[in-house]
N, C-alpha and C. Protein backbone atom coordinates (compact mmCIF):
# COMPACT_ATOMS: atom_id res chain seq x y z
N UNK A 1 22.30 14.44 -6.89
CA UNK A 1 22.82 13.22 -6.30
C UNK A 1 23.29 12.32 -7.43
N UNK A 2 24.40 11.76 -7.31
CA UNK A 2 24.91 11.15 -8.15
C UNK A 2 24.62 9.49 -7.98
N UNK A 3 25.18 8.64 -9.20
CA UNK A 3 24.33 7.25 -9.14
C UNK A 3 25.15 6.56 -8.25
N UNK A 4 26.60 7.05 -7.95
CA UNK A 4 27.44 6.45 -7.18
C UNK A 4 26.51 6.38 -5.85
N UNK A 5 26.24 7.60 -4.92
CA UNK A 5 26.09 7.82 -3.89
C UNK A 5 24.50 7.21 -3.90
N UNK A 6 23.97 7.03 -4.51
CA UNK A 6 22.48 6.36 -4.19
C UNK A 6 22.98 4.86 -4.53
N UNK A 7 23.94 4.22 -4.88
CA UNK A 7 24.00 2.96 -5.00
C UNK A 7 24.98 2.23 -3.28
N UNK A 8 25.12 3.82 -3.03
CA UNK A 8 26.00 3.67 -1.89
C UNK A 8 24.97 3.28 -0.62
N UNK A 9 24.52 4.70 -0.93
CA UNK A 9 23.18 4.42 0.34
C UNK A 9 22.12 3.18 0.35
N UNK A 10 21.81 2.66 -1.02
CA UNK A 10 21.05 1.58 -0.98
C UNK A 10 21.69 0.38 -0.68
N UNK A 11 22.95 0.44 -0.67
CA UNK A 11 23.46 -1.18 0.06
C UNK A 11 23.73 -0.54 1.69
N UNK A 12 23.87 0.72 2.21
CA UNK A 12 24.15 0.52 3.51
C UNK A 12 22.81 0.40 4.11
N UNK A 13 21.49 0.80 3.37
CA UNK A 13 20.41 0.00 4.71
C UNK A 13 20.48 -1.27 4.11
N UNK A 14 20.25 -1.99 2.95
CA UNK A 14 20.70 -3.12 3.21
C UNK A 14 20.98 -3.74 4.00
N UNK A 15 22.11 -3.45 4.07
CA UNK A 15 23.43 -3.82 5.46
C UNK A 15 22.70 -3.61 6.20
N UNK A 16 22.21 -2.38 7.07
CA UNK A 16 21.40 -1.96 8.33
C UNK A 16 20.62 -2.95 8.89
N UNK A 17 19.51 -3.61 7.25
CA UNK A 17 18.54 -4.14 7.50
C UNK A 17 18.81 -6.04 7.84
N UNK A 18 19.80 -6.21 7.10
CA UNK A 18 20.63 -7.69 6.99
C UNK A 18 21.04 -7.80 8.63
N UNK A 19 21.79 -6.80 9.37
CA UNK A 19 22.54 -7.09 10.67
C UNK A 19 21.94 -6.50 11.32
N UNK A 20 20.99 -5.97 11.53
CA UNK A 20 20.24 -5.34 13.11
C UNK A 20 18.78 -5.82 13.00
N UNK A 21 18.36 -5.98 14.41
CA UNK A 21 17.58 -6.79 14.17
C UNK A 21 16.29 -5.39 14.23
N UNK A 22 16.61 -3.86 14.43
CA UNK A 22 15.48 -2.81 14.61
C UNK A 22 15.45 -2.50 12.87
N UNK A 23 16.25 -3.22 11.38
CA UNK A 23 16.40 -3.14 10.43
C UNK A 23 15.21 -3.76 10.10
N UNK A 24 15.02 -5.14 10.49
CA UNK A 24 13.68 -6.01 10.08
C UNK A 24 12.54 -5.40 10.71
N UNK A 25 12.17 -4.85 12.04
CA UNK A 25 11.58 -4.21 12.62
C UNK A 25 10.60 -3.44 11.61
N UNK A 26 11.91 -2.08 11.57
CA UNK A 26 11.64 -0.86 10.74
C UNK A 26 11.06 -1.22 9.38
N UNK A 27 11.48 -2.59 8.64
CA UNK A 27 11.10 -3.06 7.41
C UNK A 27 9.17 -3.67 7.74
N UNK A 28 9.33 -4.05 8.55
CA UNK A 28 7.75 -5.04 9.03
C UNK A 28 7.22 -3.70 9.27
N UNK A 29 7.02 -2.51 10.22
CA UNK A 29 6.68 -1.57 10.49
C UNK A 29 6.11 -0.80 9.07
N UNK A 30 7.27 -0.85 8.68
CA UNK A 30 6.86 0.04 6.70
C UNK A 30 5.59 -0.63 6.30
N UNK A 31 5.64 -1.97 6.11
CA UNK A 31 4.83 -2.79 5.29
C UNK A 31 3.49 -2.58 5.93
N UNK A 32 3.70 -2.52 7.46
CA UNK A 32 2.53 -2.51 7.66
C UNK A 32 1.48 -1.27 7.45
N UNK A 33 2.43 -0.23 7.23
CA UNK A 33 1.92 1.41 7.33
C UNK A 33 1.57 1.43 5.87
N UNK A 34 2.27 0.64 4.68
CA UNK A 34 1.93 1.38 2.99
C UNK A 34 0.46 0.33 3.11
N UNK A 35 0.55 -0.74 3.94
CA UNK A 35 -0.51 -1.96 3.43
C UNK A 35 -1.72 -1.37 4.56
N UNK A 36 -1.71 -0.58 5.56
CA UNK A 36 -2.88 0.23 6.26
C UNK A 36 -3.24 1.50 5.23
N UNK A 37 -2.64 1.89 4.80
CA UNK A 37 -2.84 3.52 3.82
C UNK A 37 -3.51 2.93 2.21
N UNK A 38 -2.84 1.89 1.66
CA UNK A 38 -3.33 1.28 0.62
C UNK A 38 -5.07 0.69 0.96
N UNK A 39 -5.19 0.25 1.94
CA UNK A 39 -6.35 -0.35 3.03
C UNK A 39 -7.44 0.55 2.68
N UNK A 40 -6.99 2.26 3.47
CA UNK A 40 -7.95 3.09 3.80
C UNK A 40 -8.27 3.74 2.47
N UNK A 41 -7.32 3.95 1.63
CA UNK A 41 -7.60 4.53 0.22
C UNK A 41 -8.51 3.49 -0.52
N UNK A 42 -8.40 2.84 -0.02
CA UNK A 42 -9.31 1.67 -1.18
C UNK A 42 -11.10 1.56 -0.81
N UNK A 43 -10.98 1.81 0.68
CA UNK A 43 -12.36 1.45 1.53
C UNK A 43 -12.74 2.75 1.05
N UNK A 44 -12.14 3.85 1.34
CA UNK A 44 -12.84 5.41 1.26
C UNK A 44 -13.34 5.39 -0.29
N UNK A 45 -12.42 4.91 -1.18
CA UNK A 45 -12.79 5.28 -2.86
C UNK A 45 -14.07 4.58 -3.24
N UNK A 46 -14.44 3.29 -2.34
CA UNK A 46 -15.41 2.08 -2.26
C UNK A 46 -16.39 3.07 -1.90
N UNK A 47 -16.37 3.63 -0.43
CA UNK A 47 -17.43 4.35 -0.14
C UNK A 47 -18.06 5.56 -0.69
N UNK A 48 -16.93 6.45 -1.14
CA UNK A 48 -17.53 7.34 -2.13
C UNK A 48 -17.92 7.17 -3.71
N UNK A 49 -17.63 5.71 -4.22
CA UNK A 49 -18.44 5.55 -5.31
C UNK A 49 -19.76 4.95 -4.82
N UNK A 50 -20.13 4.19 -3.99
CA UNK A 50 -21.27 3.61 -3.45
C UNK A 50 -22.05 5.35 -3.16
N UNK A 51 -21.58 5.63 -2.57
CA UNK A 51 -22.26 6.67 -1.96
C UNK A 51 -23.04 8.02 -3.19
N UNK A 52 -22.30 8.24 -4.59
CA UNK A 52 -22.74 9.00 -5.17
C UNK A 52 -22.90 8.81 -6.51
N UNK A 53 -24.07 7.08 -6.61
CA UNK A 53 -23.64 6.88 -7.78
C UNK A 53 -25.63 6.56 -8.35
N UNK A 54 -26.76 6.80 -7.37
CA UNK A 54 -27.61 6.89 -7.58
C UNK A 54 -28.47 5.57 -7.81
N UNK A 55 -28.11 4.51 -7.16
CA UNK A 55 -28.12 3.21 -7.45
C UNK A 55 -27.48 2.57 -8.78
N UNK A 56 -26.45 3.14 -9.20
CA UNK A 56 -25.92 2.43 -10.33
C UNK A 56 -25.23 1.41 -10.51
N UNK A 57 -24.40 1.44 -8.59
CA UNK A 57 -23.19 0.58 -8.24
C UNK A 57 -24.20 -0.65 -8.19
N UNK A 58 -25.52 -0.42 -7.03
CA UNK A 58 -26.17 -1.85 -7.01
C UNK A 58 -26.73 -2.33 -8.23
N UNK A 59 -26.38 -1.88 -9.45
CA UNK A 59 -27.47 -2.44 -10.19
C UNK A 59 -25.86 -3.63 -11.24
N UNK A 60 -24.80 -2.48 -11.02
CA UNK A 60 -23.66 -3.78 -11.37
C UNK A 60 -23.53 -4.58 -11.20
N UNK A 61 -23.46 -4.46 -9.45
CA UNK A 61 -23.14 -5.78 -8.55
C UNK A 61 -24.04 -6.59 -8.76
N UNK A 62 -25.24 -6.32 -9.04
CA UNK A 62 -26.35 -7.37 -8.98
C UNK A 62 -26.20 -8.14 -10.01
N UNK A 63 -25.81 -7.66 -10.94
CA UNK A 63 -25.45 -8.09 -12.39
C UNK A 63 -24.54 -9.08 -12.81
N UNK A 64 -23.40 -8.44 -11.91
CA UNK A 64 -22.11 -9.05 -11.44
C UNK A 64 -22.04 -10.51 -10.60
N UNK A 65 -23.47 -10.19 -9.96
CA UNK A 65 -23.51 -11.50 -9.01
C UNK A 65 -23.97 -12.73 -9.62
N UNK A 66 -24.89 -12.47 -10.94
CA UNK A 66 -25.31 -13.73 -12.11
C UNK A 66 -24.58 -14.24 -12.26
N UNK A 67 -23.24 -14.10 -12.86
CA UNK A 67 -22.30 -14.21 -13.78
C UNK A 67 -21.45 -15.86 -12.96
């Protein structure tokens, strides 16, 4: 793919997204799907360090909580 044709395609959703109103939609929709997936990756990585760390996490936080 050439730089022409990706500079092409990135102004026509642009455009898509500027004049239709299923453009803003589709844009709010995205945000909400990377900012739910960013969400669950973060809670799960939370839970599996809590979960296999032998009380080490509570002894941070506790630590953490002086400060």
């Amino acid at each position: 793919m050439n730089h022409e044709s990706v500079n092409a395609g990135t102004a026509a959703l642009g455009l898509l997204m500027v004049a239709t109103p299923i453009g803003w939609v589709g844009l709010i929709i995205g945000g909400v799907v990377v900012a739910g997936a960013a969400a669950t990756a973060s809670i799960t990585t939370n839970n599996i360090v809590k979960g296999k760390n032998g009380g080490l996490y509570d002894q941070i936080m506790a630590r953490l909580s002086l400060l």
